[in-house]
C-alpha atoms as a PDB file:
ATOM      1  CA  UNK A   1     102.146-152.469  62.152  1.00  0.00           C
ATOM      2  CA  UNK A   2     101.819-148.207  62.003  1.00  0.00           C
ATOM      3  CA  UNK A   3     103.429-146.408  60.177  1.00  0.00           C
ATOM      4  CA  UNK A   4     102.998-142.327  59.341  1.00  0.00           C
ATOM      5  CA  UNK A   5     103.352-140.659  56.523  1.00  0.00           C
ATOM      6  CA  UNK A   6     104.402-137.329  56.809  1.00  0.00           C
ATOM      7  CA  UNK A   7     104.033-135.359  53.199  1.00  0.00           C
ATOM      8  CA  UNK A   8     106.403-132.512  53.409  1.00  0.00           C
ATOM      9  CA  UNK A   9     107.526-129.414  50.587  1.00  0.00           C
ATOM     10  CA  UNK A  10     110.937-128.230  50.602  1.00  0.00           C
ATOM     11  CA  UNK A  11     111.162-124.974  51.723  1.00  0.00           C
ATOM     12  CA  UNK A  12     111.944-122.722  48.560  1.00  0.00           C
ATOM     13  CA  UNK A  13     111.226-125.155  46.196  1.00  0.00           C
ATOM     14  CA  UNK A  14     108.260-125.312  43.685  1.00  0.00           C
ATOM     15  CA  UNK A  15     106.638-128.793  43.498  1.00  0.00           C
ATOM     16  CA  UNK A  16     107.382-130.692  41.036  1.00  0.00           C
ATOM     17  CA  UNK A  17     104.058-131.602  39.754  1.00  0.00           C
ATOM     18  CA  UNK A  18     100.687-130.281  40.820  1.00  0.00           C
ATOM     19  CA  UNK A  19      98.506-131.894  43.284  1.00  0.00           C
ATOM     20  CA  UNK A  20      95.084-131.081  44.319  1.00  0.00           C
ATOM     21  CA  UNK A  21      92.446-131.449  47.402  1.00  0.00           C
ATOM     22  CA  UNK A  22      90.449-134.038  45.110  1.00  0.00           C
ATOM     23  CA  UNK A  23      93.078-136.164  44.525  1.00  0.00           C
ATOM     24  CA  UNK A  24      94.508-136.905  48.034  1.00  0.00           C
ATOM     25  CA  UNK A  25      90.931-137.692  49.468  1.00  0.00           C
ATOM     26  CA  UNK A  26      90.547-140.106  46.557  1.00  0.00           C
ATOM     27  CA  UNK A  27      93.824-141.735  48.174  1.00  0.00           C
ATOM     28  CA  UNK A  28      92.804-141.646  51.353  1.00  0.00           C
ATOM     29  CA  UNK A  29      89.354-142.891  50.696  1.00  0.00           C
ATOM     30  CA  UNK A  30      90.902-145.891  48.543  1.00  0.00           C
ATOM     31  CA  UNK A  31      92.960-146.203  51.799  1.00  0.00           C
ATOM     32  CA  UNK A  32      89.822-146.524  54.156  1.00  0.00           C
ATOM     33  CA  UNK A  33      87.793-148.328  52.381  1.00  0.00           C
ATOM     34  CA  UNK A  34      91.223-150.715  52.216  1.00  0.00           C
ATOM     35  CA  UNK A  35      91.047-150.609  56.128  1.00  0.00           C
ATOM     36  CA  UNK A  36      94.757-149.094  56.462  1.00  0.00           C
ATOM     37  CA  UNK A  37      94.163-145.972  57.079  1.00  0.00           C
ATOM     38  CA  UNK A  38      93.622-144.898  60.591  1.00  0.00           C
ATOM     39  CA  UNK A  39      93.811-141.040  60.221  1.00  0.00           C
ATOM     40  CA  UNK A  40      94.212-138.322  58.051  1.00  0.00           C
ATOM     41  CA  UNK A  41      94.945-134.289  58.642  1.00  0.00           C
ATOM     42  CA  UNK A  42      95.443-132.166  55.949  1.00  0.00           C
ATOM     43  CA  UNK A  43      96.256-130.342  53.826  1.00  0.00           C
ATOM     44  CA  UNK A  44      97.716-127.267  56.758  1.00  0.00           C
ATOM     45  CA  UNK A  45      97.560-123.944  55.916  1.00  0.00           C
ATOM     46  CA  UNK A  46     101.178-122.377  55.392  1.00  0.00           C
ATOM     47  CA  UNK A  47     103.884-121.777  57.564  1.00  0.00           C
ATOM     48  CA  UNK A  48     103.718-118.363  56.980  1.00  0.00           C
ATOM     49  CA  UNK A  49     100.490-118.074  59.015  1.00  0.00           C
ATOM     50  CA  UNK A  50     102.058-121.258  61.900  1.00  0.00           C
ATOM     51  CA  UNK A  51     103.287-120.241  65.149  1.00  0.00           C
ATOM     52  CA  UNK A  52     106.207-121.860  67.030  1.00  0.00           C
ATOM     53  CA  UNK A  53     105.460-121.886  70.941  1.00  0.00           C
ATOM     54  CA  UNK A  54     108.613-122.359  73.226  1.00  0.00           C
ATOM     55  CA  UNK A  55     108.358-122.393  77.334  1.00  0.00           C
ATOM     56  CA  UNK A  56     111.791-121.962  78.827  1.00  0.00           C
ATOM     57  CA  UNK A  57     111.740-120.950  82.826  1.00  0.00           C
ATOM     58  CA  UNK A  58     108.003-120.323  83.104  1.00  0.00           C
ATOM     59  CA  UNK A  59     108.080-117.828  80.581  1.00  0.00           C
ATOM     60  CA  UNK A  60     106.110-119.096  76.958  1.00  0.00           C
ATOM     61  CA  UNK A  61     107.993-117.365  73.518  1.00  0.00           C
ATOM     62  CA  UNK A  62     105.204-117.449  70.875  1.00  0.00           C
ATOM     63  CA  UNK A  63     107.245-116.979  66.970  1.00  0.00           C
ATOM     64  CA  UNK A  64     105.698-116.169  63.911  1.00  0.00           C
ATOM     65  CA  UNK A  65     106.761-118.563  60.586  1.00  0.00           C
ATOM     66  CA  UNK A  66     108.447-119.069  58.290  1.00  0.00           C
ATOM     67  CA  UNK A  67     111.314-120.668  60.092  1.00  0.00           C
ATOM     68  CA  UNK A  68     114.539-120.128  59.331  1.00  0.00           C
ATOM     69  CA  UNK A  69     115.837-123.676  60.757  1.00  0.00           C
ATOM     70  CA  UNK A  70     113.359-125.666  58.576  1.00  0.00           C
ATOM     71  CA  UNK A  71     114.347-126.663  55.444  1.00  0.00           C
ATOM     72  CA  UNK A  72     111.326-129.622  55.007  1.00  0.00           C
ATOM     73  CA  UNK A  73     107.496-128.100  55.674  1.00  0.00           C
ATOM     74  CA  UNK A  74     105.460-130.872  56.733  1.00  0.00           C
ATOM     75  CA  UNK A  75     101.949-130.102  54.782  1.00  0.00           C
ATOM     76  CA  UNK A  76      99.615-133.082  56.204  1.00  0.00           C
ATOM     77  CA  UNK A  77     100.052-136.902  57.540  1.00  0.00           C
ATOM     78  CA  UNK A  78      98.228-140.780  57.168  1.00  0.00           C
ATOM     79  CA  UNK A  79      98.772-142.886  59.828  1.00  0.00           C
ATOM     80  CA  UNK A  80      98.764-146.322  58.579  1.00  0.00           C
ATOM     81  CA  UNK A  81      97.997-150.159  59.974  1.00  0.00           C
ATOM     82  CA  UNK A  82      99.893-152.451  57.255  1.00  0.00           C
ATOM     83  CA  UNK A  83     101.673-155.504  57.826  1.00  0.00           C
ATOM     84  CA  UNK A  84     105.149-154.133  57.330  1.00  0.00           C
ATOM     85  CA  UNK A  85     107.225-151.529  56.237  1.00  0.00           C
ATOM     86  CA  UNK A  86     108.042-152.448  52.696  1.00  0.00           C
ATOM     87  CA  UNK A  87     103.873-152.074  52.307  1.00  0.00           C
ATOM     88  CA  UNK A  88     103.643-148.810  54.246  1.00  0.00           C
ATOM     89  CA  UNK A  89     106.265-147.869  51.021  1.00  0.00           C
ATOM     90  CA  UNK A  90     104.886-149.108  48.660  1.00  0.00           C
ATOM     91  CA  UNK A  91     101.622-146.600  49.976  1.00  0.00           C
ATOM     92  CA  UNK A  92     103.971-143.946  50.414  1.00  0.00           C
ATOM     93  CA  UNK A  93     104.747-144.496  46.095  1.00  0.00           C
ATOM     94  CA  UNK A  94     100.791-144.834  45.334  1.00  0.00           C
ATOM     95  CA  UNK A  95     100.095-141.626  47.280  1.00  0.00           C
ATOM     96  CA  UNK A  96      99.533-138.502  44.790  1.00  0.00           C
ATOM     97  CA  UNK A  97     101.842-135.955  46.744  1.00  0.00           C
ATOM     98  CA  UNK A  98     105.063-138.253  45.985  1.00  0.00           C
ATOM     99  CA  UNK A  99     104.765-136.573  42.483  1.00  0.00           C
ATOM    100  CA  UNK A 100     104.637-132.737  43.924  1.00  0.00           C
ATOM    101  CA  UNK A 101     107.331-133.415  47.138  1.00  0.00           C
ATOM    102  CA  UNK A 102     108.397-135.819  49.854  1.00  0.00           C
ATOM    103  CA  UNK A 103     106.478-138.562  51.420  1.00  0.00           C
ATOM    104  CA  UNK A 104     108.923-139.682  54.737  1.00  0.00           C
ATOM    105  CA  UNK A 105     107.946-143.407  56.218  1.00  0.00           C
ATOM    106  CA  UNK A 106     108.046-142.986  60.134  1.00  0.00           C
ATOM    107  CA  UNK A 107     107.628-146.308  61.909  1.00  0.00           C
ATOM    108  CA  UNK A 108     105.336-144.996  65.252  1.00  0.00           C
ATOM    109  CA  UNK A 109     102.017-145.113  66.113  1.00  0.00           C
ATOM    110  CA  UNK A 110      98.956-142.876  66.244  1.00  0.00           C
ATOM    111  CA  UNK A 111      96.082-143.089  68.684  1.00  0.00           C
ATOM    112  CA  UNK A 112      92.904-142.067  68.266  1.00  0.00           C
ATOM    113  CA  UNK A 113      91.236-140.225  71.214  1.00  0.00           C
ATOM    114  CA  UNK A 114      87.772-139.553  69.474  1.00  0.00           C
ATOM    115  CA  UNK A 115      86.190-138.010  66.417  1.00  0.00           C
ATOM    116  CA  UNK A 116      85.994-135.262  65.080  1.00  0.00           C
ATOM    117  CA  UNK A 117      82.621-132.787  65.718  1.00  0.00           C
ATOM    118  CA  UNK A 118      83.665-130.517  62.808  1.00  0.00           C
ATOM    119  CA  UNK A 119      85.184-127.756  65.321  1.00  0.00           C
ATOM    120  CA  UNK A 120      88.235-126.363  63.844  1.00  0.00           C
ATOM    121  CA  UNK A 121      91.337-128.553  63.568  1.00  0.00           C
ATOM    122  CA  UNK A 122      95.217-127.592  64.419  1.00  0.00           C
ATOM    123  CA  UNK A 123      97.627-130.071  64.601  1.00  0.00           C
ATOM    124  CA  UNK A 124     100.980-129.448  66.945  1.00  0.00           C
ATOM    125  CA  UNK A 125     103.864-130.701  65.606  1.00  0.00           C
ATOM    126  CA  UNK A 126     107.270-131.277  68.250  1.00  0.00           C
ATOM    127  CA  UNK A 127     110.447-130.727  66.150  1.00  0.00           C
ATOM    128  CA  UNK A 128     113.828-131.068  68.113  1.00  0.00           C
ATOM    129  CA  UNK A 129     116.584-129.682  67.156  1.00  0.00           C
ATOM    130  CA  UNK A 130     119.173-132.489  65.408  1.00  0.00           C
ATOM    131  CA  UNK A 131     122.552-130.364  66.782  1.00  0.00           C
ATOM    132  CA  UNK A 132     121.364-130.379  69.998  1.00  0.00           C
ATOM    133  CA  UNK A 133     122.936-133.737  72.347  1.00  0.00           C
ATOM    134  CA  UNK A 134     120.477-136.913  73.066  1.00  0.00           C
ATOM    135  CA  UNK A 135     119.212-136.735  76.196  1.00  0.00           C
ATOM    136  CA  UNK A 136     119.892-139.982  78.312  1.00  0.00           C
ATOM    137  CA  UNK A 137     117.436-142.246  78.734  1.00  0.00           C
ATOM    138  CA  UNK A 138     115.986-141.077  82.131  1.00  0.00           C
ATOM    139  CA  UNK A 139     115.073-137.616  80.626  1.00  0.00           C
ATOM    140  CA  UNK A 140     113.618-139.297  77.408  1.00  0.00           C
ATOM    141  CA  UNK A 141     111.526-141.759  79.871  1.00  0.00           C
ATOM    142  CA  UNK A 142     110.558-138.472  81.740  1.00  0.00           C
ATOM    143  CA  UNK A 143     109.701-136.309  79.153  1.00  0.00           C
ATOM    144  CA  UNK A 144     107.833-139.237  77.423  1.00  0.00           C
ATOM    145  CA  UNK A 145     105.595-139.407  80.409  1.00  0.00           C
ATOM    146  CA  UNK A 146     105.249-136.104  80.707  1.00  0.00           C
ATOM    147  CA  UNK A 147     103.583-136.130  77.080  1.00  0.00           C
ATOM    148  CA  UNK A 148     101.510-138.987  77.393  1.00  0.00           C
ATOM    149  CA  UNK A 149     100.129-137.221  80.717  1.00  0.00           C
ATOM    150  CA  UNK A 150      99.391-134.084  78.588  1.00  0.00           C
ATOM    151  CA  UNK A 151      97.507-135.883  75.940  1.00  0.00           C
ATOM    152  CA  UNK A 152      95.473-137.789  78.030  1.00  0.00           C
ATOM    153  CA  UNK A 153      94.375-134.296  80.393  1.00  0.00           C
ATOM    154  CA  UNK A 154      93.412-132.984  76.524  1.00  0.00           C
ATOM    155  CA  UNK A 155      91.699-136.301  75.829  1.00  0.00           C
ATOM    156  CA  UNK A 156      89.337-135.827  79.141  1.00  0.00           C
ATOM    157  CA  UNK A 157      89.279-132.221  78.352  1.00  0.00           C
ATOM    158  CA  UNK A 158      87.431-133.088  74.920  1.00  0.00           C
ATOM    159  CA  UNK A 159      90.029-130.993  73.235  1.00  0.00           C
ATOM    160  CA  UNK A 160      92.232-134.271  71.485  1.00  0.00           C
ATOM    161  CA  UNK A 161      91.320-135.979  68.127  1.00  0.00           C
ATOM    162  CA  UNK A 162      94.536-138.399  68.351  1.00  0.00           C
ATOM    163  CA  UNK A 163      98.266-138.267  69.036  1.00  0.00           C
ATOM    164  CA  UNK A 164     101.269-139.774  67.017  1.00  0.00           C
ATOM    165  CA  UNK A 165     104.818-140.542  68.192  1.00  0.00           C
ATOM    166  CA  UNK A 166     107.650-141.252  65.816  1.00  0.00           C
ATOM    167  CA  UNK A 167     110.722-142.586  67.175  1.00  0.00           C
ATOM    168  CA  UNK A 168     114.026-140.927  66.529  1.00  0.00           C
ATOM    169  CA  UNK A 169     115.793-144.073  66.575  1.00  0.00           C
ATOM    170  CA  UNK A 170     113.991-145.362  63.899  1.00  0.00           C
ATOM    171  CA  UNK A 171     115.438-143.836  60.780  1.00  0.00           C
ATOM    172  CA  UNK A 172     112.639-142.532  58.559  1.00  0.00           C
ATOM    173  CA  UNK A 173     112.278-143.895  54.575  1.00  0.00           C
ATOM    174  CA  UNK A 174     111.876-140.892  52.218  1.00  0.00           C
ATOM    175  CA  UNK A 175     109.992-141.317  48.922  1.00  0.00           C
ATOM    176  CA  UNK A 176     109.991-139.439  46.339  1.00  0.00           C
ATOM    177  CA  UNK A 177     108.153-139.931  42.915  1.00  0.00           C
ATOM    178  CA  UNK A 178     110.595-138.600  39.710  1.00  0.00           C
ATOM    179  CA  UNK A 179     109.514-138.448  35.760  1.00  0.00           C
ATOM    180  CA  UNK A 180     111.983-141.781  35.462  1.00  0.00           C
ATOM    181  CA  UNK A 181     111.900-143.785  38.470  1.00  0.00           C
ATOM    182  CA  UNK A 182     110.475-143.340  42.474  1.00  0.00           C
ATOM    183  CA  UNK A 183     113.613-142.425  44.442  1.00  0.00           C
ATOM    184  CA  UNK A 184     113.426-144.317  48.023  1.00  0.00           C
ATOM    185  CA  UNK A 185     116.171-143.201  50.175  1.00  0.00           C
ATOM    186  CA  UNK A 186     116.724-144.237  53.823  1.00  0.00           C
ATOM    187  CA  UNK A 187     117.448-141.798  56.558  1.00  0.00           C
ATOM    188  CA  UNK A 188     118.686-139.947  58.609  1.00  0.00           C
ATOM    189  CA  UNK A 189     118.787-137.000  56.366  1.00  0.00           C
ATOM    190  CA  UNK A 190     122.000-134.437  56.700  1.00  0.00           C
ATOM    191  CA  UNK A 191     119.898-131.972  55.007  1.00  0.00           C
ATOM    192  CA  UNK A 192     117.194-131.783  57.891  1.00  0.00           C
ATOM    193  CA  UNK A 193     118.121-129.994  60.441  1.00  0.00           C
ATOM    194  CA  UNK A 194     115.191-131.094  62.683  1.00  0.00           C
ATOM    195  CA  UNK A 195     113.856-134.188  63.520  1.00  0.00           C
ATOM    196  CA  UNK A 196     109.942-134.663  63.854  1.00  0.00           C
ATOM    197  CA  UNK A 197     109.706-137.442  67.129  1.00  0.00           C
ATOM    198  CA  UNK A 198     105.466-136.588  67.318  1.00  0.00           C
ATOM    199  CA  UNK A 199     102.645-134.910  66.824  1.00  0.00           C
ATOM    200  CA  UNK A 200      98.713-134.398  68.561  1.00  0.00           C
ATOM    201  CA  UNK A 201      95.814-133.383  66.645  1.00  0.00           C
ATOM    202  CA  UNK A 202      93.258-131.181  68.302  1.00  0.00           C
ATOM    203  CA  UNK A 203      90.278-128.932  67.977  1.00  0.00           C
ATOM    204  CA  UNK A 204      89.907-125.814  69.207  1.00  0.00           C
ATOM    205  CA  UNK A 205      88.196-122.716  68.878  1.00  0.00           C
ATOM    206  CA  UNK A 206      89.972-120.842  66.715  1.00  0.00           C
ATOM    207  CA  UNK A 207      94.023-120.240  66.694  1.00  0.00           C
ATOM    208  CA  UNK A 208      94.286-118.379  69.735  1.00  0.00           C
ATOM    209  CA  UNK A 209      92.887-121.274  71.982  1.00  0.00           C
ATOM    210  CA  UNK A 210      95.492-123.353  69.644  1.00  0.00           C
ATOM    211  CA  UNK A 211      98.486-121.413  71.112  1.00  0.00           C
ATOM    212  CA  UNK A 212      97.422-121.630  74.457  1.00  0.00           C
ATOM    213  CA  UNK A 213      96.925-124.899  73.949  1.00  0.00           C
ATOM    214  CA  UNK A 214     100.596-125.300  72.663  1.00  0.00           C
ATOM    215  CA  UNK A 215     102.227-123.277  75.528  1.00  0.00           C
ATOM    216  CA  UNK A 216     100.943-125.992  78.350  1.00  0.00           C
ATOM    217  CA  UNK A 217     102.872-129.252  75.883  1.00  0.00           C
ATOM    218  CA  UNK A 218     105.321-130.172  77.748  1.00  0.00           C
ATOM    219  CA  UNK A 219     107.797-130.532  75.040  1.00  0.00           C
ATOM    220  CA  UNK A 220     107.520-126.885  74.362  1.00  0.00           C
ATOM    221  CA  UNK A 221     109.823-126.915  77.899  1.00  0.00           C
ATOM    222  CA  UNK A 222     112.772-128.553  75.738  1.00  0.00           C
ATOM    223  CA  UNK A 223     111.890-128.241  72.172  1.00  0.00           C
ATOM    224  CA  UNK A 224     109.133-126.316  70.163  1.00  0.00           C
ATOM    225  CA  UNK A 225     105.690-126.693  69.235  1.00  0.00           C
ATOM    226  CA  UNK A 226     104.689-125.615  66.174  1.00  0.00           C
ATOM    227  CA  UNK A 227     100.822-124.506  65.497  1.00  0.00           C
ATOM    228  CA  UNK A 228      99.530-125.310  62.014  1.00  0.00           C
ATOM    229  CA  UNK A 229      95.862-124.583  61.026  1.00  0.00           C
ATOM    230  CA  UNK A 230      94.129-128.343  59.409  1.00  0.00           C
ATOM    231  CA  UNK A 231      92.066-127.320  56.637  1.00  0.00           C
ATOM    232  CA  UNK A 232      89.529-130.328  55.942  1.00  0.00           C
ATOM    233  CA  UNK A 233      90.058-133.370  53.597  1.00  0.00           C
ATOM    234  CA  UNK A 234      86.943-135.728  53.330  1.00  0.00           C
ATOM    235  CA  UNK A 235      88.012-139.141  53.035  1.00  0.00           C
ATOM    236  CA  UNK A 236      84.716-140.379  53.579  1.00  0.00           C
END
C-alpha cells in the first residue's frame, strides 16, 4: 500500500529537538535500500520566500508567505510502498524529524513521472480551505480529472518528476516523537485549518517559471497552490 509522509513545523513554534540534512538522507537511504521508499523532496526552503497562486475568473492572484491561515508548514514528504498502515507508522516513529515536529500518515499514492536531471526542484502543494463546504461528488470527479489532465500535459511537457494525491476522506495519523513516549493521534485535526488533498513535484528553471507553472493547476481555480523551493536531499 502508499502512504505519504508529510513532515510539517508548527508555525511559531521552535522544534523540539534539532534535526539535520545528514540525518534524514540516512533515513531515507535506510528506506531505499529497504525498497519502501518511492520518493523523497526535501527539505523546502521557508515559507517566507513560498508563493501562494490563486486563479479566480481568468485573473491569477500571486501572494507572498507567510500565511496567515496556516498554522502547520509542511517542510518535505516520503512517499511510501508498505504493506499497511500500522507499518507506514511505525516509519513515521523511526523517521528523525518526529523528534523536531510532526510527521502526518496520509493514505494516497504518488506517481512517478520520471527522474530527476538535477534542474531545480519546486514542489506545489493544493491546500483547501477546511471551512469552506464539500463539493458534491460531480465537482470532486471533475476537478479530479481536471488535475490528472494537468499532470499528465506537464509529464509530456518534461516539466513533472511525480504527483501525489491524499484523500480527504481518509483521516490522516499524526506522529509525534516526545522525551517520554511517541504521541500517535488520529485525525482530523481542529487545529488545522487546511487540509492538504495533493501535491506535484516539478522542475523548472528557476521560481518564476515555478509560478507560472502554478497559475495554469487547475486547483488554483478553487483552492490555492502554494510554490515552495526543494532544496536537495541525496538518498542515494
Amino acid at each position: 500500500m502508499e502512504f505519504v509522509l508529510l513532515l510539517e513545523d508548527r508555525e511559531g513554534e521552535a522544534r523540539r529537538a534539532p534535526v539535520s540534512p545528514e540525518d534524514m538522507g540516512k533515513f531515507g537511504r535506510e528506506l531505499a535500500e529497504r525498497g519502501a521508499l518511492r520518493a523523497a523532496a526535501g527539505p523546502l526552503r521557508p515559507t517566507s520566500e513560498a508563493v501562494r497562486v490563486r486563479v479566480r475568473d481568468g485573473r491569477a492572484a500571486v501572494t507572498a508567505g507567510p500565511f496567515a491561515e496556516s498554522h502547520e508548514v509542511v517542510v518535505g514528504f516520503f512517499a511510501l510502498d508498505v504493506p499497511d498502515r500500522a507499518a507506514a507508522i511505525e516509519v513515521a516513529k523511526r523517521c528523525p524529524f518526529a523528534h523536531a515536529g510532526i510527521v502526518d500518515v496520509h493514505a494516497g499514492r504518488y506517481q512517478r513521472a520520471r527522474e530527476a536531471t538535477g534542474a531545480p526542484q519546486f514542489l506545489l502543494l493544493y491546500p483547501l480551505d477546511r471551512s469552506l463546504p464539500r463539493p458534491d461528488e460531480s465537482v470532486l470527479q471533475d476537478g479530479m480529472r481536471q488535475m490528472r489532465a494537468f499532470t499528465d500535459e506537464l509529464t509530456r511537457e518534461g516539466r513533472a518528476l511525480g504527483d501525489g494525491a491524499l484523500p480527504p476522506a481518509v483521516p490522516a495519523t499524526r506522529v509525534e516523537i516526545r522525551p517520554d513516549r511517541p504521541l500517535v493521534t488520529d485525525g482530523p485535526f481542529s487545529e488545522s485549518k487546511e487540509i492538504m488533498p495533493g501535491f506535484l513535484l516539478i522542475e523548472a528553471a528557476d521560481r518564476a517559471e515555478a509560478i507560472a507553472i502554478a497559475q495554469r493547476v487547475p486547483h488554483a481555480k478553487w483552492g490555492a497552490v502554494e510554490v515552495r523551493e526543494v532544496e536537495r536531499m541525496s538518498t542515494r
